[in-house]
N, C-alpha and C. Protein backbone atom coordinates (compact mmCIF):
# COMPACT_ATOMS: atom_id res chain seq x y z
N UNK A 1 8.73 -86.62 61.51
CA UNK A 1 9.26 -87.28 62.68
C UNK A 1 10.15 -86.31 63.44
N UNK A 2 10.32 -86.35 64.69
CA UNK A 2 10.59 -85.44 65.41
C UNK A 2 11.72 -86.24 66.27
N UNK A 3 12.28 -87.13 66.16
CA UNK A 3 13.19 -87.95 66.63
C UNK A 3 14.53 -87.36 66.52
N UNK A 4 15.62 -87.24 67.49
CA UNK A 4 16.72 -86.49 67.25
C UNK A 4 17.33 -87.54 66.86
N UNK A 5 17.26 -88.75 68.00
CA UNK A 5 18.35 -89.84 67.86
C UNK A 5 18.23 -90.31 66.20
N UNK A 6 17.04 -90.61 65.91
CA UNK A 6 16.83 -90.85 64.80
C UNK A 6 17.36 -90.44 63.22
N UNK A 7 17.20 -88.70 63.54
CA UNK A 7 17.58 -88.31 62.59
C UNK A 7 19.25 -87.54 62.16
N UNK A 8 19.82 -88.22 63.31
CA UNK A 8 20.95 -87.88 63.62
C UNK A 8 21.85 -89.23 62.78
N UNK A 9 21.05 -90.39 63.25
CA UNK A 9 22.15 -91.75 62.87
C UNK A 9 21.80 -91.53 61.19
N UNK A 10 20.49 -91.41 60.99
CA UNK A 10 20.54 -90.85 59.27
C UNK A 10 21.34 -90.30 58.92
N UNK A 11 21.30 -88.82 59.27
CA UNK A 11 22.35 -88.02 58.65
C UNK A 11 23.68 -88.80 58.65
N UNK A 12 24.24 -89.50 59.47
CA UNK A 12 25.56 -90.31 59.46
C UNK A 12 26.02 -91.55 58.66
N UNK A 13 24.03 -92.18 58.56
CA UNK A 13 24.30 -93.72 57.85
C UNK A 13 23.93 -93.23 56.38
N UNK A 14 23.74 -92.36 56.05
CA UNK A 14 23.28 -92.21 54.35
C UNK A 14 23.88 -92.55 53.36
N UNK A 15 25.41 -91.47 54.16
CA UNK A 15 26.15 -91.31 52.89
C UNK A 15 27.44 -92.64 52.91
N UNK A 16 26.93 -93.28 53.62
CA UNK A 16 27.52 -94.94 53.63
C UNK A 16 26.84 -95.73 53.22
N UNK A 17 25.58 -95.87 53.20
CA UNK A 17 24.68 -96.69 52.27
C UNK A 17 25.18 -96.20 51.12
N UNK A 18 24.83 -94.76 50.50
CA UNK A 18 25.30 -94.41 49.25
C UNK A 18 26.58 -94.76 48.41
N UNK A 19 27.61 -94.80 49.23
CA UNK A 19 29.49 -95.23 48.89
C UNK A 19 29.15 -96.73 48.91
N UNK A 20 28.82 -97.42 49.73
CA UNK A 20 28.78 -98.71 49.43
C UNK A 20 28.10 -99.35 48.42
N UNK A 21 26.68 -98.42 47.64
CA UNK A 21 25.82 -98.73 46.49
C UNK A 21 26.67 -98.66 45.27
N UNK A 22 27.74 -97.44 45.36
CA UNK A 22 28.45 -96.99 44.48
C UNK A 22 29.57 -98.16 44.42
N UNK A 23 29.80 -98.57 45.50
CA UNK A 23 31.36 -99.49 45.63
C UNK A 23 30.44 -101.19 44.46
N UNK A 24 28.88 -101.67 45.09
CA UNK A 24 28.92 -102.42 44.82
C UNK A 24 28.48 -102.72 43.17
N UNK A 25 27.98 -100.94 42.87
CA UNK A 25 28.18 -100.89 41.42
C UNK A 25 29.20 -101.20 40.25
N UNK A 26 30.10 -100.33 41.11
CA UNK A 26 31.00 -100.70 40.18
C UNK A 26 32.12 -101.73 39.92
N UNK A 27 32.12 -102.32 40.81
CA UNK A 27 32.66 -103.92 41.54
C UNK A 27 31.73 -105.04 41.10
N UNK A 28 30.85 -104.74 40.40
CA UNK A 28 29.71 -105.60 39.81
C UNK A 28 30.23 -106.93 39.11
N UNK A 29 30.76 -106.55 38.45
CA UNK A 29 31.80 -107.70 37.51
C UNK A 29 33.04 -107.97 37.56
N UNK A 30 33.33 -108.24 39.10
CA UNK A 30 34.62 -108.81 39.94
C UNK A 30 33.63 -109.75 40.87
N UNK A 31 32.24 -109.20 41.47
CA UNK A 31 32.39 -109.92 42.64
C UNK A 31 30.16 -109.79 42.65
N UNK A 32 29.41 -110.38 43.67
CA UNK A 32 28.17 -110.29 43.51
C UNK A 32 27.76 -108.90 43.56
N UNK A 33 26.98 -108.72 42.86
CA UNK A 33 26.41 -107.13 42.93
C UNK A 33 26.14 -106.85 41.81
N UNK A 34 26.47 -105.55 41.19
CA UNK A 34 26.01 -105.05 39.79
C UNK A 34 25.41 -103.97 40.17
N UNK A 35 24.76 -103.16 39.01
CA UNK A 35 23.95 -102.24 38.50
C UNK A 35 23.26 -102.21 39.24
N UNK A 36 21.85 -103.13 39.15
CA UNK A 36 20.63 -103.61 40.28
C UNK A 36 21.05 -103.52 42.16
N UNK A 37 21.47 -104.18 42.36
CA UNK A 37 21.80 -104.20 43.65
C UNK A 37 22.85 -102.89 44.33
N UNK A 38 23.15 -102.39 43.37
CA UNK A 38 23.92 -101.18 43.68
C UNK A 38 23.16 -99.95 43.72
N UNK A 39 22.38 -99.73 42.54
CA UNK A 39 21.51 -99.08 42.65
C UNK A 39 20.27 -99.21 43.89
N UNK A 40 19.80 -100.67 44.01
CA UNK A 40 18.48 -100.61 44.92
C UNK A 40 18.94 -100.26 46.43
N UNK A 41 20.41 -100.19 46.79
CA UNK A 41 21.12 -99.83 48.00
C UNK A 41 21.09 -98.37 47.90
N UNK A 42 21.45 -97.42 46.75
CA UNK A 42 20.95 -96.11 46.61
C UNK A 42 19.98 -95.81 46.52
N UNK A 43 18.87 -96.18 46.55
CA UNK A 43 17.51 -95.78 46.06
C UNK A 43 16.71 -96.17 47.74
N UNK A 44 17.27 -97.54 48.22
CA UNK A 44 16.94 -97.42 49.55
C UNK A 44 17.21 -96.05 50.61
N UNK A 45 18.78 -95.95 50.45
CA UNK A 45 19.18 -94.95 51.32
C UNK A 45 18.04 -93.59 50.83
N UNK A 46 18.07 -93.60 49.99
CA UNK A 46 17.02 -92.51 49.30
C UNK A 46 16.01 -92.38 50.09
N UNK A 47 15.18 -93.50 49.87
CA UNK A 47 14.08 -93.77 51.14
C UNK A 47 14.21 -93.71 52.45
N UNK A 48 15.22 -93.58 52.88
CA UNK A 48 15.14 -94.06 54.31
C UNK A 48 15.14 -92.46 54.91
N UNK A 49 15.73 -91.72 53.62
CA UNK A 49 15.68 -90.34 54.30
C UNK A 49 14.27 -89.94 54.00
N UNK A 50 13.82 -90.01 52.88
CA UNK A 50 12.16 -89.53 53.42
C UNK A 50 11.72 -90.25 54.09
N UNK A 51 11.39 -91.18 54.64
CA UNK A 51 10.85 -91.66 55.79
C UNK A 51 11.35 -90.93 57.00
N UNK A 52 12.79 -90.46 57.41
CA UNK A 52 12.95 -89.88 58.02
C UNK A 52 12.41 -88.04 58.22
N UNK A 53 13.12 -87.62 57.54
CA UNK A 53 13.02 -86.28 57.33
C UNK A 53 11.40 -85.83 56.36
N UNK A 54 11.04 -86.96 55.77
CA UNK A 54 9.25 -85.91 55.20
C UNK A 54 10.09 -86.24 53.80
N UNK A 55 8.60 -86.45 53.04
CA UNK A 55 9.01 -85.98 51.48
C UNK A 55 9.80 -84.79 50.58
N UNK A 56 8.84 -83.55 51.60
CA UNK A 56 9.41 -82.12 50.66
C UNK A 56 10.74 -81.96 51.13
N UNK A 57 12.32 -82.37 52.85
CA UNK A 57 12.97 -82.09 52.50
C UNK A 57 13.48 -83.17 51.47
N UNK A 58 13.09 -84.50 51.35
CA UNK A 58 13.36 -85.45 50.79
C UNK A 58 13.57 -84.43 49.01
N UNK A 59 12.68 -84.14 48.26
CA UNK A 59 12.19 -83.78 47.42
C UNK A 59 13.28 -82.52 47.26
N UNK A 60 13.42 -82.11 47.72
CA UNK A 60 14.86 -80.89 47.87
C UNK A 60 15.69 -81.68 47.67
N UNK A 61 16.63 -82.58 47.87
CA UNK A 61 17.70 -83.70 47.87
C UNK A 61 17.71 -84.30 46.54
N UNK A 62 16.27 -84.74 46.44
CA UNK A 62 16.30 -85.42 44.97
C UNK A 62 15.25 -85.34 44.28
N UNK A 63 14.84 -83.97 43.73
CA UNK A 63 13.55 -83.87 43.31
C UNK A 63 13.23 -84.44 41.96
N UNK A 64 11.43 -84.26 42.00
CA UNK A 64 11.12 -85.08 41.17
C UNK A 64 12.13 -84.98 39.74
N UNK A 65 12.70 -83.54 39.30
CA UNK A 65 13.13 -83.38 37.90
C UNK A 65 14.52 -84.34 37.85
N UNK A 66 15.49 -83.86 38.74
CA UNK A 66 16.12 -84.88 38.81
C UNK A 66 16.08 -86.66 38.88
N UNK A 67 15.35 -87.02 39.07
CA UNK A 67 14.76 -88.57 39.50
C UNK A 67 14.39 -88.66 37.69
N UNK A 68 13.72 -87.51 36.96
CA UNK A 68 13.28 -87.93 35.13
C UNK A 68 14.52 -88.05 34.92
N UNK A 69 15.40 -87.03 35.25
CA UNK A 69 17.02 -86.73 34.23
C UNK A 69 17.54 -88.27 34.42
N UNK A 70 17.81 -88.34 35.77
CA UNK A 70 19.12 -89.08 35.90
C UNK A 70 18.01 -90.83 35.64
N UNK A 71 16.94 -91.28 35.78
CA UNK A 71 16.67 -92.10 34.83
C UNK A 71 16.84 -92.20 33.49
N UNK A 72 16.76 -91.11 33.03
CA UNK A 72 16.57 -91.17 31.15
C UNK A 72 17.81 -91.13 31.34
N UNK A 73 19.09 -91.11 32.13
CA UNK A 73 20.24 -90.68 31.61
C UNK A 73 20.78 -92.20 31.66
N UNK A 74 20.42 -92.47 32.57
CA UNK A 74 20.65 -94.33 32.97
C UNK A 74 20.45 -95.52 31.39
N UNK A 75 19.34 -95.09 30.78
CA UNK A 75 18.89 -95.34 30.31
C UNK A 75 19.55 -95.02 28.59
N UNK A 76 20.22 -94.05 28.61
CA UNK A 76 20.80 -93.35 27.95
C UNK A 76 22.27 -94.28 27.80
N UNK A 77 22.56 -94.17 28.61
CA UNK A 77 23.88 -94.51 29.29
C UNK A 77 24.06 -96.06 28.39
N UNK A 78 22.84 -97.31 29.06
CA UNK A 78 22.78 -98.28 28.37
C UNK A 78 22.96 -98.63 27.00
N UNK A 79 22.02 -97.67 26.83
CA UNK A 79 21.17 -97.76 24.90
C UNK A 79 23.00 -97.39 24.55
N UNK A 80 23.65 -96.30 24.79
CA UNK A 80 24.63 -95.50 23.74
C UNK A 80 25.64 -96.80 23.77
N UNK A 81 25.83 -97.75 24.82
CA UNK A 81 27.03 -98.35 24.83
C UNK A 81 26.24 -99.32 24.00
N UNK A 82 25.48 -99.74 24.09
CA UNK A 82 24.78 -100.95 23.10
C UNK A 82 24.97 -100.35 21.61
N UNK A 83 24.80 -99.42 21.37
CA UNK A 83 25.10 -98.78 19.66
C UNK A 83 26.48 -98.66 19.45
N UNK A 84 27.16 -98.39 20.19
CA UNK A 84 28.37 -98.50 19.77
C UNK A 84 28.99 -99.67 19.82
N UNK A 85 28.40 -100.96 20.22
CA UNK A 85 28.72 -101.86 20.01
C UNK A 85 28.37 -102.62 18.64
N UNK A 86 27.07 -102.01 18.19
CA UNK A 86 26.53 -102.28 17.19
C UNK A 86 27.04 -101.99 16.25
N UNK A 87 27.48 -100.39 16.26
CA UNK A 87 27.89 -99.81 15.11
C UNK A 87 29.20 -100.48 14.75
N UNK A 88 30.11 -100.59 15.24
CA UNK A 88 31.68 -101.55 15.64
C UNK A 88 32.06 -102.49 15.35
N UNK A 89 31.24 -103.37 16.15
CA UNK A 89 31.18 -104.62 15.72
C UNK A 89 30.10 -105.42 15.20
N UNK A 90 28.78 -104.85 15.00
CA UNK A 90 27.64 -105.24 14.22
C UNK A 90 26.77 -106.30 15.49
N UNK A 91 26.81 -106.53 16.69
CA UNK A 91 26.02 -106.76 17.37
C UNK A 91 25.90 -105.62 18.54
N UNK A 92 24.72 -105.60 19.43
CA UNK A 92 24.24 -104.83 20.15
C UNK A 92 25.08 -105.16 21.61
N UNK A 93 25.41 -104.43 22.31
CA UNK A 93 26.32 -104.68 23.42
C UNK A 93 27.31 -105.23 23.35
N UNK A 94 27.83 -105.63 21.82
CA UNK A 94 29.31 -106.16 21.71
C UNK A 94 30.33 -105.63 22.73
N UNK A 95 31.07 -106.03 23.54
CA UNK A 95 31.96 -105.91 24.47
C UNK A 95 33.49 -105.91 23.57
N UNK A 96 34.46 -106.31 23.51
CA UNK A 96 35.55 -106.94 23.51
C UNK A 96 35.83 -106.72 21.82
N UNK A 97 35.13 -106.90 20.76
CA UNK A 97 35.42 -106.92 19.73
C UNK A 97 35.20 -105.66 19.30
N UNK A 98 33.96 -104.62 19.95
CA UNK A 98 33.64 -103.43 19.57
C UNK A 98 35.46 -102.71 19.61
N UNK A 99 36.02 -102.91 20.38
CA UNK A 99 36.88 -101.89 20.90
C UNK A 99 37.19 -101.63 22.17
N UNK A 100 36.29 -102.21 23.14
CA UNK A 100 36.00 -101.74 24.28
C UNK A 100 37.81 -102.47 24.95
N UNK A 101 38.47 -101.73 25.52
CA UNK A 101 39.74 -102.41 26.46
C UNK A 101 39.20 -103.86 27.63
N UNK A 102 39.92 -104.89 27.61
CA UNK A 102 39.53 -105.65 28.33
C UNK A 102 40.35 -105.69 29.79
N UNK A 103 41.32 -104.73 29.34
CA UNK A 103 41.94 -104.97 30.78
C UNK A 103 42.60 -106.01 31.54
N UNK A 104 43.00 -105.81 32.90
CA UNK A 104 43.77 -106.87 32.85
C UNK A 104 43.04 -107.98 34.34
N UNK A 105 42.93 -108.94 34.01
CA UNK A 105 41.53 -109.58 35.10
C UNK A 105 41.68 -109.69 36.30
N UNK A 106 40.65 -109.34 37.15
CA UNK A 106 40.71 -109.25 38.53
C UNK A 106 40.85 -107.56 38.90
N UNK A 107 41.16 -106.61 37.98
CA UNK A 107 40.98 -105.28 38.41
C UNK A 107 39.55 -104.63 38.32
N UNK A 108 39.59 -103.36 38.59
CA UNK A 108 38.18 -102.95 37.83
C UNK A 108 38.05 -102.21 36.66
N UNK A 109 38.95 -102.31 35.92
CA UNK A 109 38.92 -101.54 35.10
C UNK A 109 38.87 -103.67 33.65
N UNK A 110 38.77 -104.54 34.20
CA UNK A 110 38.70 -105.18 34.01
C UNK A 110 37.87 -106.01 32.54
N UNK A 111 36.97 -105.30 32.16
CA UNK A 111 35.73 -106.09 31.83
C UNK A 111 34.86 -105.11 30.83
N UNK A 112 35.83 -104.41 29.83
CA UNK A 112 35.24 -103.30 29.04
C UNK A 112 34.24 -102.94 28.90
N UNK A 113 33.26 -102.81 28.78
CA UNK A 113 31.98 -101.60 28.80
C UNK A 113 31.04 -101.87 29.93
N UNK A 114 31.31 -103.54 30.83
CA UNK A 114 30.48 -104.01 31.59
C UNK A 114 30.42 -103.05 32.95
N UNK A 115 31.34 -102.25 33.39
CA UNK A 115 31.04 -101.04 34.20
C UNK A 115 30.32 -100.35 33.82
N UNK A 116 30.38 -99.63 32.68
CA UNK A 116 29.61 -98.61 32.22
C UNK A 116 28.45 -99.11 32.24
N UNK A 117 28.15 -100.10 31.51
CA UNK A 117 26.38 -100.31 31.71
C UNK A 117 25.93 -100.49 33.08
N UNK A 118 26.96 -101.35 34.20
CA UNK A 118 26.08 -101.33 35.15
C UNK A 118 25.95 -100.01 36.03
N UNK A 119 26.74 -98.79 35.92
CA UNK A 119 26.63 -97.81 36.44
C UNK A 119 24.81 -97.05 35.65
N UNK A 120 24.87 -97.25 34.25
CA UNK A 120 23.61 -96.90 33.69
C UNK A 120 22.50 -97.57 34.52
N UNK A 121 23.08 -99.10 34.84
CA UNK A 121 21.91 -99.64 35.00
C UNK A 121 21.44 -99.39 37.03
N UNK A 122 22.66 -99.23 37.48
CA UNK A 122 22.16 -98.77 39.26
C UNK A 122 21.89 -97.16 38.87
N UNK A 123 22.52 -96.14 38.15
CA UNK A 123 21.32 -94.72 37.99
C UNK A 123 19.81 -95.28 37.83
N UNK A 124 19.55 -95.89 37.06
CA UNK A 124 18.30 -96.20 36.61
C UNK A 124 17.57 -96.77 37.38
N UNK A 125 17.59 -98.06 38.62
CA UNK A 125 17.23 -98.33 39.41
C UNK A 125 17.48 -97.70 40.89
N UNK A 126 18.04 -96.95 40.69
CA UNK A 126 18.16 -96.02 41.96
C UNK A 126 17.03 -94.96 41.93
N UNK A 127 16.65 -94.33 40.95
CA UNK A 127 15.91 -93.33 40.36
C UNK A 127 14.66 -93.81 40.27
N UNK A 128 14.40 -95.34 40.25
CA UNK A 128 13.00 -95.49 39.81
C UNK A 128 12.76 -95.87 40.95
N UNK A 129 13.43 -96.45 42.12
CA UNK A 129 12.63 -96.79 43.05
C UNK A 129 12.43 -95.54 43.87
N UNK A 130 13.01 -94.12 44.47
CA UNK A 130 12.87 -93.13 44.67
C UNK A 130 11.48 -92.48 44.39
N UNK A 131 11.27 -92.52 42.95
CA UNK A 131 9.88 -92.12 42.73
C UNK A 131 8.91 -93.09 42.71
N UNK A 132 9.03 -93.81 42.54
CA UNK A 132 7.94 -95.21 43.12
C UNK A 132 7.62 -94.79 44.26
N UNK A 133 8.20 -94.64 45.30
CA UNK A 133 8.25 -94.46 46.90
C UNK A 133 7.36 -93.12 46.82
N UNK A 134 7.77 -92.01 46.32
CA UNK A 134 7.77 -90.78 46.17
C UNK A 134 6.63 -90.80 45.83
N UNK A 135 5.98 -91.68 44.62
CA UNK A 135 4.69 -91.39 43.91
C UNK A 135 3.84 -92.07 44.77
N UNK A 136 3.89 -93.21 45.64
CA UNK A 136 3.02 -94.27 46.79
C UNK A 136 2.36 -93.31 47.92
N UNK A 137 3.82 -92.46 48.44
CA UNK A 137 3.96 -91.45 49.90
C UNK A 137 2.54 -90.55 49.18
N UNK A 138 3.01 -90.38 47.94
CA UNK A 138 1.83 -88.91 47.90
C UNK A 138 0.16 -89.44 47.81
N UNK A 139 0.64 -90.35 46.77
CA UNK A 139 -1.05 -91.13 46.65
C UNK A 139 -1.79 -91.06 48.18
N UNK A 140 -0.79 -91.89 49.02
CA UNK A 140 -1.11 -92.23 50.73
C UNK A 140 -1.98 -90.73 51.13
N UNK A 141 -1.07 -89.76 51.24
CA UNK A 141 -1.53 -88.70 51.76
C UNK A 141 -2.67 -87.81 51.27
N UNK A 142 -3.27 -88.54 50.10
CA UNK A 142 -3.98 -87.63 49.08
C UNK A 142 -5.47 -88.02 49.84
């Protein structure tokens, strides 16, 4: 696309889609949002720049290797807090009894391990819809 106006308000609206994916990540368990919806707001903005700018600079930004890492890391992220809940307190995602700080309510630091997973869980859906998109764009063009 060859659009200035276009690729101008991108460059400006990205990295505000992105802060706000991040804000509604981790604000997940104060208020609506979470992991999912935080992530699919990053994974959009993701998209919106290859649609703008083309896959390959898209693919420079967030290439395919990165998109494996930071899924498996998402993923990673989940599984480890679930074992240490296990290991701790003998159920899987134990919160509160594992050890995890509960904090004091209404902050964000609020709600012991329930940040951490949903940050695993918006990497993970941020990452998969990226290459979803990524893997559709190429099929298209093939």
């Amino acid at each position: 696309m060859n659009d200035t106006i276009l690729k101008s308000i991108t460059r400006i609206i990205v990295p505000f889609i992105q802060v706000y994916g991040v804000f509604i990540i981790l604000h997940g368990h104060l208020s609506p949002g979470g992991g999912f919806s935080g992530g699919a707001l990053i994974g959009t903005s993701l998209i919106l720049f290859t649609l703008v700018f083309g896959v390959k600079k898209a693919k420079v930004k967030f290439s395919e290797r990165v998109a494996e890492i930071s899924g498996s890391a998402g993923i990673i992220i989940y599984v480890l807090v679930g074992i240490v809940g296990l290991v701790l307190a003998g159920s899987f995602l134990t919160n509160i009894e594992a050890g995890f700080p509960a904090g004091v309510a209404g902050t964000l630091m609020s709600a012991g391990m329930i940040p951490i997973i949903m940050i695993g869980i918006g990497i993970k859906v941020a990452s998969t819809m990226i290459t979803l998109f990524h893997t559709l764009v190429e099929e298209e063009v093939r």
